[in-house]
C-alpha atoms as a PDB file:
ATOM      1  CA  UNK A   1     -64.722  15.362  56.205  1.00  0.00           C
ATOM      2  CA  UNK A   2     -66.203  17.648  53.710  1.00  0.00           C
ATOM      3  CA  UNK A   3     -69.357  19.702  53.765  1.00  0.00           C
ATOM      4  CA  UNK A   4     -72.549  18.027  51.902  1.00  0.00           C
ATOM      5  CA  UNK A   5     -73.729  21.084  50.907  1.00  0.00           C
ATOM      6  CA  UNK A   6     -72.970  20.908  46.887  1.00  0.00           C
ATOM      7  CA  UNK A   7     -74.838  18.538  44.794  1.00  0.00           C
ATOM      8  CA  UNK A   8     -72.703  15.653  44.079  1.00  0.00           C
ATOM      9  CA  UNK A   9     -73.663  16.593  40.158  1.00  0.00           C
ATOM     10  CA  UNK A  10     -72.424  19.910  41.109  1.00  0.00           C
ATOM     11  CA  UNK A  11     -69.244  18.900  41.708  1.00  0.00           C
ATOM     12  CA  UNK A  12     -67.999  17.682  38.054  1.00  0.00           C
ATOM     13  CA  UNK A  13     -67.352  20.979  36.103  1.00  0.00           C
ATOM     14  CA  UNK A  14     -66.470  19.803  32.401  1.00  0.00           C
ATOM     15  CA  UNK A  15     -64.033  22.236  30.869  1.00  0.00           C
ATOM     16  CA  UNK A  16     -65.771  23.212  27.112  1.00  0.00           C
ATOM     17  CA  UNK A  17     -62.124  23.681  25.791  1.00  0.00           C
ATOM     18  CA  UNK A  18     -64.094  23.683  22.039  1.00  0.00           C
ATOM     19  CA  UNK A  19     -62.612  25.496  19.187  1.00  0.00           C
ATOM     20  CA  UNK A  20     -66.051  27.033  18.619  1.00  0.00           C
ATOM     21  CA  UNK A  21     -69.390  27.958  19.682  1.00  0.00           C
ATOM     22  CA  UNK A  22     -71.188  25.448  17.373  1.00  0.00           C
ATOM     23  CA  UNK A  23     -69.236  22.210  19.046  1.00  0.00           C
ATOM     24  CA  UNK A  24     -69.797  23.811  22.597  1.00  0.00           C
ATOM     25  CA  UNK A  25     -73.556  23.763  22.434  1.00  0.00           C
ATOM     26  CA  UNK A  26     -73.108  20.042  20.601  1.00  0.00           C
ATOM     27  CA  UNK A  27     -71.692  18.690  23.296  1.00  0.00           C
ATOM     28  CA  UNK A  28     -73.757  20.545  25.752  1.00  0.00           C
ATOM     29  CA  UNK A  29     -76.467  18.698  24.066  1.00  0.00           C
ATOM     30  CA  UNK A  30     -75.136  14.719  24.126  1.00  0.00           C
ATOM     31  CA  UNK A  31     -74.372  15.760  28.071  1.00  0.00           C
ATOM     32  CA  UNK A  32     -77.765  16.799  28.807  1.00  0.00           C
ATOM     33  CA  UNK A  33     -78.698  16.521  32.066  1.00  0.00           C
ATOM     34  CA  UNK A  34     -75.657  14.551  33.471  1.00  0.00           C
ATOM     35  CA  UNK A  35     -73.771  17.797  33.945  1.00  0.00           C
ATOM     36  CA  UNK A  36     -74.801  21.159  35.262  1.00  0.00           C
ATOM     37  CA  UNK A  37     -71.369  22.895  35.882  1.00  0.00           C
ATOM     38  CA  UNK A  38     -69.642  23.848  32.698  1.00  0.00           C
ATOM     39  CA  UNK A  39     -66.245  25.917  32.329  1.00  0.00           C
ATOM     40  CA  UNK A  40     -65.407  28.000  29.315  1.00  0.00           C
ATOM     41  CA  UNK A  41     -61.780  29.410  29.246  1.00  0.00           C
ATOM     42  CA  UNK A  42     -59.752  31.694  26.905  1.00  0.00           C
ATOM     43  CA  UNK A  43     -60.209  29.075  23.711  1.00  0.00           C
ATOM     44  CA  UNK A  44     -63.666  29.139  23.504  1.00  0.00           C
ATOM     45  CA  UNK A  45     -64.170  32.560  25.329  1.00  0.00           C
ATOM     46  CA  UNK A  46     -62.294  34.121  22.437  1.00  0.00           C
ATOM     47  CA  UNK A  47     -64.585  32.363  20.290  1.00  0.00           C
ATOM     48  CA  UNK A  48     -68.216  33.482  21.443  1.00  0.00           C
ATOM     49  CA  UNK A  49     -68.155  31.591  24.688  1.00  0.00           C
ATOM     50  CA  UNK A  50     -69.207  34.331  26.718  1.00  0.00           C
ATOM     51  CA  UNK A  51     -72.152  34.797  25.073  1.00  0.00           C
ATOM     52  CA  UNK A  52     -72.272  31.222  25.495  1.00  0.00           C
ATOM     53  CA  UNK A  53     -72.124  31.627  29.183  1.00  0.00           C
ATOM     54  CA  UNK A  54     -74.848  33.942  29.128  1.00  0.00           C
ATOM     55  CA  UNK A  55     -76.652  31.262  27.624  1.00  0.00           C
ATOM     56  CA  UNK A  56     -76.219  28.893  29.940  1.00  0.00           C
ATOM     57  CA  UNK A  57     -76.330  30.454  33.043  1.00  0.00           C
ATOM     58  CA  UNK A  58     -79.791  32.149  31.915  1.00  0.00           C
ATOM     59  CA  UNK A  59     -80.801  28.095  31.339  1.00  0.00           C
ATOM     60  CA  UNK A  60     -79.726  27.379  34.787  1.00  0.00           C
ATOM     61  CA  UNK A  61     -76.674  25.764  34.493  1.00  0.00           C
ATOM     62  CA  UNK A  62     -73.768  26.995  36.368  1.00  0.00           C
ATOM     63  CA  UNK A  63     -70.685  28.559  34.825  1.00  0.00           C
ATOM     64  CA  UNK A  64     -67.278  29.036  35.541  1.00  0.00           C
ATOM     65  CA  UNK A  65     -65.360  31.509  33.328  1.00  0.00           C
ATOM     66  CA  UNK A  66     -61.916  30.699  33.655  1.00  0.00           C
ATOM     67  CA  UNK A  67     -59.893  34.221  32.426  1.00  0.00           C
ATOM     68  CA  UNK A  68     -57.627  34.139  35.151  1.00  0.00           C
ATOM     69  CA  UNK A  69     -56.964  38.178  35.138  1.00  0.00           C
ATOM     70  CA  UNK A  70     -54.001  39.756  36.009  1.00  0.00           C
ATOM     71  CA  UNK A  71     -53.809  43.380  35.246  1.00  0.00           C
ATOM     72  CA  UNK A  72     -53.538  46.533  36.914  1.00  0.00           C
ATOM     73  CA  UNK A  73     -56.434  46.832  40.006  1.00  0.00           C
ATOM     74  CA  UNK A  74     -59.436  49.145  37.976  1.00  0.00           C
ATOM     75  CA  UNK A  75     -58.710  46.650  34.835  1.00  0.00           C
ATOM     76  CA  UNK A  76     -59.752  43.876  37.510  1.00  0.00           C
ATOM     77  CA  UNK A  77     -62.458  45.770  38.686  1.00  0.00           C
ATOM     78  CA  UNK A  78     -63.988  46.012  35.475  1.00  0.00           C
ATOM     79  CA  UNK A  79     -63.499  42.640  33.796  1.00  0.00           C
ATOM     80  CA  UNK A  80     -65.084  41.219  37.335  1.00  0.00           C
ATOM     81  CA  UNK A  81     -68.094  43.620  37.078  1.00  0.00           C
ATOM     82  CA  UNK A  82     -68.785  42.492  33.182  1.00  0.00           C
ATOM     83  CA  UNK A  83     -68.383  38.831  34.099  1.00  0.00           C
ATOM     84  CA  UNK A  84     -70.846  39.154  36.905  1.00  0.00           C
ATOM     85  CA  UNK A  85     -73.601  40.731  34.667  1.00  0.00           C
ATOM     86  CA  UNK A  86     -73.552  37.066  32.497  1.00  0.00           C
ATOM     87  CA  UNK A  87     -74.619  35.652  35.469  1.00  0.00           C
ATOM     88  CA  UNK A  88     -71.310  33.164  36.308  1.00  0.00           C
ATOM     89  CA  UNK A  89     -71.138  31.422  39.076  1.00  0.00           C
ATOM     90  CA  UNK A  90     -66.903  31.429  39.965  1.00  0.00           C
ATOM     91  CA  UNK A  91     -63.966  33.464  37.908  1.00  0.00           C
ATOM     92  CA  UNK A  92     -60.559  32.826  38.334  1.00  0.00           C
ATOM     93  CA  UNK A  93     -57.563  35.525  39.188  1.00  0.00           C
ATOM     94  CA  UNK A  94     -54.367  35.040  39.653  1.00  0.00           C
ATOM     95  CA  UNK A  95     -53.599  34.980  42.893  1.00  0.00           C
ATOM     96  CA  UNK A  96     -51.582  37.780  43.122  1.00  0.00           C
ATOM     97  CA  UNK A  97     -52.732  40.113  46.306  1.00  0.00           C
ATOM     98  CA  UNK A  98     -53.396  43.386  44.292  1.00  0.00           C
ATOM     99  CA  UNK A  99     -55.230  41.523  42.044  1.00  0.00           C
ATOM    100  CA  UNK A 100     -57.192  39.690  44.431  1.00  0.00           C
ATOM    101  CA  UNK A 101     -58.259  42.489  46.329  1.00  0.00           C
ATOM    102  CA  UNK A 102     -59.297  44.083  43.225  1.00  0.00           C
ATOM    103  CA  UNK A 103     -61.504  41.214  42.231  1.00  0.00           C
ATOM    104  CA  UNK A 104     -63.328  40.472  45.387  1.00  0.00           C
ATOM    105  CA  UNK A 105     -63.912  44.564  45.850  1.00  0.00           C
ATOM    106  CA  UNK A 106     -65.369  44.545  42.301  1.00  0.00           C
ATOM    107  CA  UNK A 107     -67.625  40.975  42.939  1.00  0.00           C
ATOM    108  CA  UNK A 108     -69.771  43.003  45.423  1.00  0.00           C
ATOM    109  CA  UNK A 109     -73.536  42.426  45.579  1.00  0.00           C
ATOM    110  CA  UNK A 110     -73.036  39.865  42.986  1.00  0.00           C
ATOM    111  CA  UNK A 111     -73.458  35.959  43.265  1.00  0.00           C
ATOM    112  CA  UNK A 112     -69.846  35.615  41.598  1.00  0.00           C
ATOM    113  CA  UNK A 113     -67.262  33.677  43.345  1.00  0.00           C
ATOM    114  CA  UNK A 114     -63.378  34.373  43.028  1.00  0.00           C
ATOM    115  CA  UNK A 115     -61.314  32.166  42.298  1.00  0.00           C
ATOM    116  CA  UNK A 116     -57.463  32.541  42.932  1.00  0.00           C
ATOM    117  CA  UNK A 117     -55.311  30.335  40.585  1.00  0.00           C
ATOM    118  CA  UNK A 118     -52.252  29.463  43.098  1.00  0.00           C
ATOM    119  CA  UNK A 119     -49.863  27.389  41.177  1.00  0.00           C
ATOM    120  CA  UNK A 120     -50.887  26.215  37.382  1.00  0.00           C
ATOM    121  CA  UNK A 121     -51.152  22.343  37.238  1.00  0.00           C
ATOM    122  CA  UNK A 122     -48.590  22.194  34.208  1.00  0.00           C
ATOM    123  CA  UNK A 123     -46.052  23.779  36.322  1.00  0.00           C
ATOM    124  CA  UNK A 124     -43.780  21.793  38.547  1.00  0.00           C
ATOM    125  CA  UNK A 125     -39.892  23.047  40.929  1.00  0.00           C
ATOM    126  CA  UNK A 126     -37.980  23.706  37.822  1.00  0.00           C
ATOM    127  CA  UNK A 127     -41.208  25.452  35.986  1.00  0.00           C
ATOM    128  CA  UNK A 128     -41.242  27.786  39.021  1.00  0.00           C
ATOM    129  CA  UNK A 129     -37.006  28.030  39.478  1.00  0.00           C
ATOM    130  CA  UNK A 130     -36.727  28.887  35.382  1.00  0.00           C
ATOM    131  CA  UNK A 131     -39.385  31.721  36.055  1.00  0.00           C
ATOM    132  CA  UNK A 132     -37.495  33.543  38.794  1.00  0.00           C
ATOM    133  CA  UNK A 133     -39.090  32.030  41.892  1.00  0.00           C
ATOM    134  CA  UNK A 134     -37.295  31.110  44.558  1.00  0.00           C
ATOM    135  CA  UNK A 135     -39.730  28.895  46.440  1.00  0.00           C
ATOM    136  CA  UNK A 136     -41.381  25.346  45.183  1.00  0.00           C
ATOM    137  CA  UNK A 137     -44.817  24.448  44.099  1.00  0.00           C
ATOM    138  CA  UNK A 138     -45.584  23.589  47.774  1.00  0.00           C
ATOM    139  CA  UNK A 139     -44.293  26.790  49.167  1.00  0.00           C
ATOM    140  CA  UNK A 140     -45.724  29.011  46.968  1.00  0.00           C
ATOM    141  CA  UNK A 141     -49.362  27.445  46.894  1.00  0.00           C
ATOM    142  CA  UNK A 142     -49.429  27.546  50.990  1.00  0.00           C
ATOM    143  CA  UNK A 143     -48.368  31.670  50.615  1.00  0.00           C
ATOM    144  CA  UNK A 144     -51.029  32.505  48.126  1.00  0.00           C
ATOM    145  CA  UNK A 145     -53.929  30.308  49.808  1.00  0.00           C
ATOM    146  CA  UNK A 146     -52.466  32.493  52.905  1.00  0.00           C
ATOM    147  CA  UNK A 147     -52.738  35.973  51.125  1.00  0.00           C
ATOM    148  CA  UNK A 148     -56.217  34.859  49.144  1.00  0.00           C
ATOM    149  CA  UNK A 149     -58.112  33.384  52.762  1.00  0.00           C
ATOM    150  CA  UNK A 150     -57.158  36.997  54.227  1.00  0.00           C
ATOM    151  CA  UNK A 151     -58.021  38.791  51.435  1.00  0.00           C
ATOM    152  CA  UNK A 152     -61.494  37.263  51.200  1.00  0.00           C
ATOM    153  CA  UNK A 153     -61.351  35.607  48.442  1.00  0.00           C
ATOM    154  CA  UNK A 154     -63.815  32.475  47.903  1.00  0.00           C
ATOM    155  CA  UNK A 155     -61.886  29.610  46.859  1.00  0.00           C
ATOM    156  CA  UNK A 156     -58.950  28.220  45.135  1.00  0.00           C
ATOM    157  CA  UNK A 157     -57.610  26.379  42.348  1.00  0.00           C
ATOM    158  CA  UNK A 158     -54.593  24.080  42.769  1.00  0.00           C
ATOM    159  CA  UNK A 159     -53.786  20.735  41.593  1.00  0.00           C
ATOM    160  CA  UNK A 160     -55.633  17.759  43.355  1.00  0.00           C
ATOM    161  CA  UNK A 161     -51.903  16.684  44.761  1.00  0.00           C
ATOM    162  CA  UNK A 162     -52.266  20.123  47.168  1.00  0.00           C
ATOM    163  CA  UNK A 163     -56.012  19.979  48.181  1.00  0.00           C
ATOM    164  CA  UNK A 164     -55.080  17.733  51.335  1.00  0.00           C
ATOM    165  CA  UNK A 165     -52.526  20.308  52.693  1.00  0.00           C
ATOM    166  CA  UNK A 166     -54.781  23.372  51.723  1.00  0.00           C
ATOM    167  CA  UNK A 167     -57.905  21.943  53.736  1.00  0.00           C
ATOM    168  CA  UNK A 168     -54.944  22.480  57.009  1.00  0.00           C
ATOM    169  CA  UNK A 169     -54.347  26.193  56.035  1.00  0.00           C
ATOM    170  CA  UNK A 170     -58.000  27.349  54.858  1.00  0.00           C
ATOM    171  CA  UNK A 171     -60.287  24.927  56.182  1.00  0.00           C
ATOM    172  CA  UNK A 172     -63.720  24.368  54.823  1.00  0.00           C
ATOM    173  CA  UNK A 173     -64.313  28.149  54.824  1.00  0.00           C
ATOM    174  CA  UNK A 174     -62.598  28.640  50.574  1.00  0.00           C
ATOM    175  CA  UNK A 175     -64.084  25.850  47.754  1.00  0.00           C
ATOM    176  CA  UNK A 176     -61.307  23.657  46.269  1.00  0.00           C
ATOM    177  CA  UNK A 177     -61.682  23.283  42.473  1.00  0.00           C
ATOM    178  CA  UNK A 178     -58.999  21.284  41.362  1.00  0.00           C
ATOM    179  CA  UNK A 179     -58.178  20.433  37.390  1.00  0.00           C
ATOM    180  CA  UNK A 180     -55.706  17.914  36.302  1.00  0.00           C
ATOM    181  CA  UNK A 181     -58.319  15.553  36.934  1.00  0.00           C
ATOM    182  CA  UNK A 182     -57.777  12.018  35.304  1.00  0.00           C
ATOM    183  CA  UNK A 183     -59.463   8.767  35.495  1.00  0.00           C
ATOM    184  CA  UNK A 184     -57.406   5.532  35.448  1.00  0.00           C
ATOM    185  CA  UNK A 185     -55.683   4.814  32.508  1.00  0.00           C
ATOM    186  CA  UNK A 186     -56.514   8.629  30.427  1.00  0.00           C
ATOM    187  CA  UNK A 187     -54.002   9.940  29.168  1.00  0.00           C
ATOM    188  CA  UNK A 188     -52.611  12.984  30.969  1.00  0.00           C
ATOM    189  CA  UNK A 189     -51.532  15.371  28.359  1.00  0.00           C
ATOM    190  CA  UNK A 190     -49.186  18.550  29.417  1.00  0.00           C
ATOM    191  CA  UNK A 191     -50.530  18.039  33.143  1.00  0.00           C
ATOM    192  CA  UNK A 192     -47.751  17.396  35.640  1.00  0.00           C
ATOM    193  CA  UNK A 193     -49.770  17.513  38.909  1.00  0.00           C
ATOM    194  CA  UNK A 194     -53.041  14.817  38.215  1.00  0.00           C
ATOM    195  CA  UNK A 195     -55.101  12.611  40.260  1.00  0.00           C
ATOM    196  CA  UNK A 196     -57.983  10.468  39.771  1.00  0.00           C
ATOM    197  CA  UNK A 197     -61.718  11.754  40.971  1.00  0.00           C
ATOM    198  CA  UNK A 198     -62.125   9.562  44.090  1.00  0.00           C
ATOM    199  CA  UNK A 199     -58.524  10.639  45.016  1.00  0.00           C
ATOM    200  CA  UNK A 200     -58.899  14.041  44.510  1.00  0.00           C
ATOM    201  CA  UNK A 201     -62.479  14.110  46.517  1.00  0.00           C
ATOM    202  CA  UNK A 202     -60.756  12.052  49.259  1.00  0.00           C
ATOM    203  CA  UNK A 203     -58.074  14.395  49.183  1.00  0.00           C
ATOM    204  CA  UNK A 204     -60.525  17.804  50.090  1.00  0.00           C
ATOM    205  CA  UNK A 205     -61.090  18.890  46.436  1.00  0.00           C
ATOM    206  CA  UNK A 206     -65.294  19.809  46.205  1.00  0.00           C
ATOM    207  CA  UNK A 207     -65.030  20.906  42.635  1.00  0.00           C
ATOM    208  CA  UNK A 208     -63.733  18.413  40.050  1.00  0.00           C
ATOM    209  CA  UNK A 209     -62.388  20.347  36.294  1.00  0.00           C
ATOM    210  CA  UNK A 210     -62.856  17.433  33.610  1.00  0.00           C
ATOM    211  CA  UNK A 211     -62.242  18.278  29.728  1.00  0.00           C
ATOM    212  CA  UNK A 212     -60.044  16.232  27.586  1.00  0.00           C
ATOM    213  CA  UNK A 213     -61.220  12.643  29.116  1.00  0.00           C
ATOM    214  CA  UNK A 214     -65.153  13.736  28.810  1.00  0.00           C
ATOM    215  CA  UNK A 215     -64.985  15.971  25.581  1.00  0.00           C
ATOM    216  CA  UNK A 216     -62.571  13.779  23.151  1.00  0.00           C
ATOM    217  CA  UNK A 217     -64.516  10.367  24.787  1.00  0.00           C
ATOM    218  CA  UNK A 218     -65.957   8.185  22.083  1.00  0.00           C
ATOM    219  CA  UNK A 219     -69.198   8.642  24.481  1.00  0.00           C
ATOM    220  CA  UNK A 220     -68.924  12.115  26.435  1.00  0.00           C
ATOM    221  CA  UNK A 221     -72.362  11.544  28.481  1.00  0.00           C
ATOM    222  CA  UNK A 222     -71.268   7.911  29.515  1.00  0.00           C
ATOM    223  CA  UNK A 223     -67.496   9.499  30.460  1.00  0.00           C
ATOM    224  CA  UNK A 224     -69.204  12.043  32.461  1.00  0.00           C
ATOM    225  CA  UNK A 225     -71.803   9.757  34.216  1.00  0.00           C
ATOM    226  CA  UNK A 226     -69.021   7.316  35.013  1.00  0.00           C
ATOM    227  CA  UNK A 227     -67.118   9.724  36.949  1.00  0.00           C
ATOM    228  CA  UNK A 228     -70.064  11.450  38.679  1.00  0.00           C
ATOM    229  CA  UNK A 229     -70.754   7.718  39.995  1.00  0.00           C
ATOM    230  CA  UNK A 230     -67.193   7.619  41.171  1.00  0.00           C
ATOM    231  CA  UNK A 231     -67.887  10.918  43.093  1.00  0.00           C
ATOM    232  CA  UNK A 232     -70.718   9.525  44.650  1.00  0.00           C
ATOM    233  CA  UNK A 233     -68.698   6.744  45.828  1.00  0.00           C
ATOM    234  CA  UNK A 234     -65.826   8.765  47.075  1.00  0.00           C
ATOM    235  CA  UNK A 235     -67.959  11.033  49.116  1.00  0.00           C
ATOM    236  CA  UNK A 236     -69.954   7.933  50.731  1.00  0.00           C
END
């Protein structure tokens, strides 16, 4: 059973993967209040989106920068520390244990959340076997929630299909936020690891990461309010 403590609106995060600044703040608009959670990530980041975020977050939506950094510790330290300042509300890190511990050292006295990427959603065995690893997607996702949980970081990101066996190892004590969302019949793209919204909320997600079904929908605000309804109705 999960915690009611988020907002069921809360819980959709739509994924502004936008080739600019000027279609970001478009489709910020036709959303309007149906969605407070927003995620900008290394497209439109590299395109203004972190001013964007600024923006946002001053406006009092939430904000999830999704950089997932990897670098040496003080690199971490510092990226985390200028992120906080905009006023996000999670940033994801690979969930390497350096890195971790870098990010959650540097996220102190902020309101920023980690986030530890385990496994990417477009990887599956043979993804991990051709890049040297030796354990599956399973394996690997149950060590890093491991490391992350001890480390202290705040939650995770995995695919929907691991959320169930992550609730076992973490509990309710690390946030789920799960992409490789899909509702019935969309398209899923270059994911390899989806699930629809009620699934994924029935399987111990709490954050839901929505962009191509909601921002290339003929109606974007009637996309998004559909599956907020089906949140609703998952949750009970």
């Amino acid at each position: 059973m999960q915690p009611q403590t988020i907002p069921p609106r809360d819980r959709l995060i739509v994924a502004l993967d936008l080739p600019g600044v000027a279609q970001a703040e478009a489709m910020i608009a036709g959303l309007g209040d149906s969605v407070n959670f927003y995620k900008i990530g290394y497209q439109l980041g590299f395109a203004g989106g972190l001013a964007l975020a600024k923006q946002l977050a001053d406006a009092g939506k939430k904000v999830f920068v999704d950089l997932k950094l990897h670098d040496i510790g003080n690199t971490v330290g510092r990226g985390v520390e200028s992120v906080a300042k905009l006023g996000a509300t999670f940033l994801t890190v690979h969930a390497y244990p350096q890195t971790m511990k870098a990010a959650v050292e540097a996220r102190a006295g902020s309101s920023l959340k980690i986030l530890a990427v385990t496994v990417l959603t477009s990887y599956d065995d043979d993804d991990l076997h051709a890049a040297g690893y030796r354990l599956n997607v399973a394996d690997l996702v149950a060590a890093r929630a491991q490391q992350a949980q001890v480390l202290g970081v705040d939650g995770l990101v995995s695919s929907p299909e691991e959320a169930a066996g992550l609730r076992k190892i973490v509990g309710h004590q690390m946030r789920l936020v799960t992409p490789g969302i899909r509702p019935a019949g969309a398209a899923t793209g270059d994911q390899k690891r989806i699930m629809t919204p009620a699934r994924a909320i029935a399987a111990g997600a709490d954050y839901l990461v929505v962009g191509r079904p909601i921002v290339e929908a003929s109606d974007p605000r009637a996309a998004a309010e559909a599956i907020q309804a089906e949140i609703r109705e998952a949750l009970g």
